[in-house]
C-alpha atoms as a PDB file:
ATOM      1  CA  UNK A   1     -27.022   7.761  12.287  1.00  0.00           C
ATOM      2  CA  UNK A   2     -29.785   8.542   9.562  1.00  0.00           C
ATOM      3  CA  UNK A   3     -28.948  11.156   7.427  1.00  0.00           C
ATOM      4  CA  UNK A   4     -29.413  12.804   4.127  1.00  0.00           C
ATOM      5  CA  UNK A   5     -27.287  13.575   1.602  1.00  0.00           C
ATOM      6  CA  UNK A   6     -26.728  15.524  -1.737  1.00  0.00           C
ATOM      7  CA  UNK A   7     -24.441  14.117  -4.566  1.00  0.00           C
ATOM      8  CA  UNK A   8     -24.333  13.582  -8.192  1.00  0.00           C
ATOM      9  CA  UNK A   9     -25.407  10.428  -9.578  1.00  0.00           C
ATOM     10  CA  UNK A  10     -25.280   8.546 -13.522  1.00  0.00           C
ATOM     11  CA  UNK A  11     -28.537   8.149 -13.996  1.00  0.00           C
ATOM     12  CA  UNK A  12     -30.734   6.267 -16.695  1.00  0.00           C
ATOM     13  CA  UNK A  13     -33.433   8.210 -19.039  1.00  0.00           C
ATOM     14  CA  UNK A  14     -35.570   7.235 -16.847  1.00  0.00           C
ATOM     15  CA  UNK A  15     -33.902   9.349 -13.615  1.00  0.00           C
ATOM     16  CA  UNK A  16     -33.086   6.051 -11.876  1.00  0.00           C
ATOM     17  CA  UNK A  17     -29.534   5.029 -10.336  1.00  0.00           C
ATOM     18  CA  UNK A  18     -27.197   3.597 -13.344  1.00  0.00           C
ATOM     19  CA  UNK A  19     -25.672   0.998 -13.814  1.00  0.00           C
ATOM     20  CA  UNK A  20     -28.407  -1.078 -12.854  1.00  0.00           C
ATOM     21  CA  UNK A  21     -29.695  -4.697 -14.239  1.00  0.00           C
ATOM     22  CA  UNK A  22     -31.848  -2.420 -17.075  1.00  0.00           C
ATOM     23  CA  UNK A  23     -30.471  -1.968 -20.753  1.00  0.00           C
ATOM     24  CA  UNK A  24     -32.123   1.305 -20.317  1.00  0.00           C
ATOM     25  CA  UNK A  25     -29.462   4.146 -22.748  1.00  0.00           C
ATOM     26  CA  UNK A  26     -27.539   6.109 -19.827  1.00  0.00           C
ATOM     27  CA  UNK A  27     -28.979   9.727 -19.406  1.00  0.00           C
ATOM     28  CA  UNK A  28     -26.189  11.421 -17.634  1.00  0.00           C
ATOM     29  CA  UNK A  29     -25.585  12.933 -14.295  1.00  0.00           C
ATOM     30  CA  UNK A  30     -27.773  14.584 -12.186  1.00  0.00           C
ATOM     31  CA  UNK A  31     -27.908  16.016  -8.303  1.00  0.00           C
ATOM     32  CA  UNK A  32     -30.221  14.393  -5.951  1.00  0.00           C
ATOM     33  CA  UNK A  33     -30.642  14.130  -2.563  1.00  0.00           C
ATOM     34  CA  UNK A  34     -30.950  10.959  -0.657  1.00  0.00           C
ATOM     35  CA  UNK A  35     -31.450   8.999   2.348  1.00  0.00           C
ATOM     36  CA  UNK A  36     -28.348   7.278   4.239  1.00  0.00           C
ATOM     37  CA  UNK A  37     -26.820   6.073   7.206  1.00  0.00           C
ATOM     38  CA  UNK A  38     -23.167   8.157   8.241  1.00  0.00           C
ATOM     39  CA  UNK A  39     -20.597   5.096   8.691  1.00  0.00           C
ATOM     40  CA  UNK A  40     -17.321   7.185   9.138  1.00  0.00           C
ATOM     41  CA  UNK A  41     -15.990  10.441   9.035  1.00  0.00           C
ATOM     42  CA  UNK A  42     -12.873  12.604   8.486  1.00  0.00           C
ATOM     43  CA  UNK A  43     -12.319  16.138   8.921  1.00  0.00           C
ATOM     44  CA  UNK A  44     -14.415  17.771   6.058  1.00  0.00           C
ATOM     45  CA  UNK A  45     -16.289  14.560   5.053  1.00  0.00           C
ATOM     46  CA  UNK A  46     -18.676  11.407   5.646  1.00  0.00           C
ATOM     47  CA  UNK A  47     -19.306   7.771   4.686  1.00  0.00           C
ATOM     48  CA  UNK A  48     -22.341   7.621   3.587  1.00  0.00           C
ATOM     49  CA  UNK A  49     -24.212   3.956   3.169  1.00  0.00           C
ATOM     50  CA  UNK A  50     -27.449   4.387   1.050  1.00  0.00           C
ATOM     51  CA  UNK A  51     -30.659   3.623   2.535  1.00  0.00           C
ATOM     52  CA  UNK A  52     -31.803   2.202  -0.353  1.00  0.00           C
ATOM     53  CA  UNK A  53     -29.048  -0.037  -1.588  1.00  0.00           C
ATOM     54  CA  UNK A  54     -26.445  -1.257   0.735  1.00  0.00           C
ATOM     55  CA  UNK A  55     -24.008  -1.706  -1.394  1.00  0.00           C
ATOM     56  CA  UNK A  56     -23.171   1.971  -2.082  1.00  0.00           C
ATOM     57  CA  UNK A  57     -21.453   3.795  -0.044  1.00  0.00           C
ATOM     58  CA  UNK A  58     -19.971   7.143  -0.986  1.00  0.00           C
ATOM     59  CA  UNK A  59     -17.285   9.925   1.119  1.00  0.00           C
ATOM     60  CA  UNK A  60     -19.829  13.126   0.888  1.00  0.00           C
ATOM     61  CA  UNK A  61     -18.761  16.395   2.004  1.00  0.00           C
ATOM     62  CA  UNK A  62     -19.260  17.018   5.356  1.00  0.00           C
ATOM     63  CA  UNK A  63     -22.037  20.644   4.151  1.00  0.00           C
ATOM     64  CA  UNK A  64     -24.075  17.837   1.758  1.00  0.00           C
ATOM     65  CA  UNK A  65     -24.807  16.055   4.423  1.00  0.00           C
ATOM     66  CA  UNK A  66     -27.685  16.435   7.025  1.00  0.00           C
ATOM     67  CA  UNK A  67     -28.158  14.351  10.472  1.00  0.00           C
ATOM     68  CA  UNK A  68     -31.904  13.552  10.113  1.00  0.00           C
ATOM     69  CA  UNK A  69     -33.820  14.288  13.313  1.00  0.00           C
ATOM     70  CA  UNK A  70     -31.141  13.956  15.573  1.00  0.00           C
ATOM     71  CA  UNK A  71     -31.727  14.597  19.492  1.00  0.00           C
ATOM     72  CA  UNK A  72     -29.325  16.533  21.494  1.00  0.00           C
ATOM     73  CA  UNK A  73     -27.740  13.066  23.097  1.00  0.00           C
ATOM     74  CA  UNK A  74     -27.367  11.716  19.138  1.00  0.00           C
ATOM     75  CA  UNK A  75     -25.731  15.382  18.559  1.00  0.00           C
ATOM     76  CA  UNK A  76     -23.049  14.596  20.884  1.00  0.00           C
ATOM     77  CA  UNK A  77     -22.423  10.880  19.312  1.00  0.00           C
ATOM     78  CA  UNK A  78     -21.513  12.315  16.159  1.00  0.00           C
ATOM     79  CA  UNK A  79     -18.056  12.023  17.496  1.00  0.00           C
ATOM     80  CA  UNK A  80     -18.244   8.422  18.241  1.00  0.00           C
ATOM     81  CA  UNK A  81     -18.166   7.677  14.187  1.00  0.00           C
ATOM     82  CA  UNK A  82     -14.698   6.811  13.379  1.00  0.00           C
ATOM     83  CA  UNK A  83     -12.725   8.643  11.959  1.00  0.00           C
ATOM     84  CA  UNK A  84     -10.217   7.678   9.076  1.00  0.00           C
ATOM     85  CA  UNK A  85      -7.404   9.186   8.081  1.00  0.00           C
ATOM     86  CA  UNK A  86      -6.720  10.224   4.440  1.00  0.00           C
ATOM     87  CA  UNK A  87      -4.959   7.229   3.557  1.00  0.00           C
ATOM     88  CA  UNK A  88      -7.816   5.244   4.606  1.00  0.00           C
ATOM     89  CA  UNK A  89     -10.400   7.512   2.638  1.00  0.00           C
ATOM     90  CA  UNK A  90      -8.296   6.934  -0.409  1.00  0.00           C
ATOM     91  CA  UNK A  91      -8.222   3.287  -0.261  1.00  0.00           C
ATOM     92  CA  UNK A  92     -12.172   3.137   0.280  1.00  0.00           C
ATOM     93  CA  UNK A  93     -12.934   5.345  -3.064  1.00  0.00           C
END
């Protein structure tokens, strides 16, 4: 399920995603709001996979995240994600 999301990220001075393969000086953290796919859920968050890169995946709470032009069938799918239990949650950070 497409979604967006809102989470802090290290960034570079330039504002991109750190690390990355640059030897760009690290800038700090900053909020931003992204594009993702939900993967998983628990009770007061979500798996999010980046749109952009694969590879990350992050646990955002459940309010910084937004289902992205859902219809009313998608809507009812949202429960069809599966849901992990805190131990599981723990083991994926």
């Amino acid at each position: 399920m497409n979604v967006t999301y809102t989470r802090e990220f290290l960034v570079d001075q330039f504002d991109r995603l750190a690390p990355n393969l640059s030897d760009v000086p690290i800038k700090g953290y900053q909020t931003l709001t992204r594009d993702g796919i939900a993967r998983a859920r628990t009770d007061g968050a979500v798996l999010v996979e980046d749109a952009e890169e694969p590879n990350r995946q992050f646990w955002v709470d459940q309010k910084d995240v937004t289902f992205v032009g859902m219809t009313l069938e998608e809507w009812s799918k949202i429960d069809d994600l599966p849901l992990v239990t805190s131990d599981e949650e723990d083991e994926a950070s």
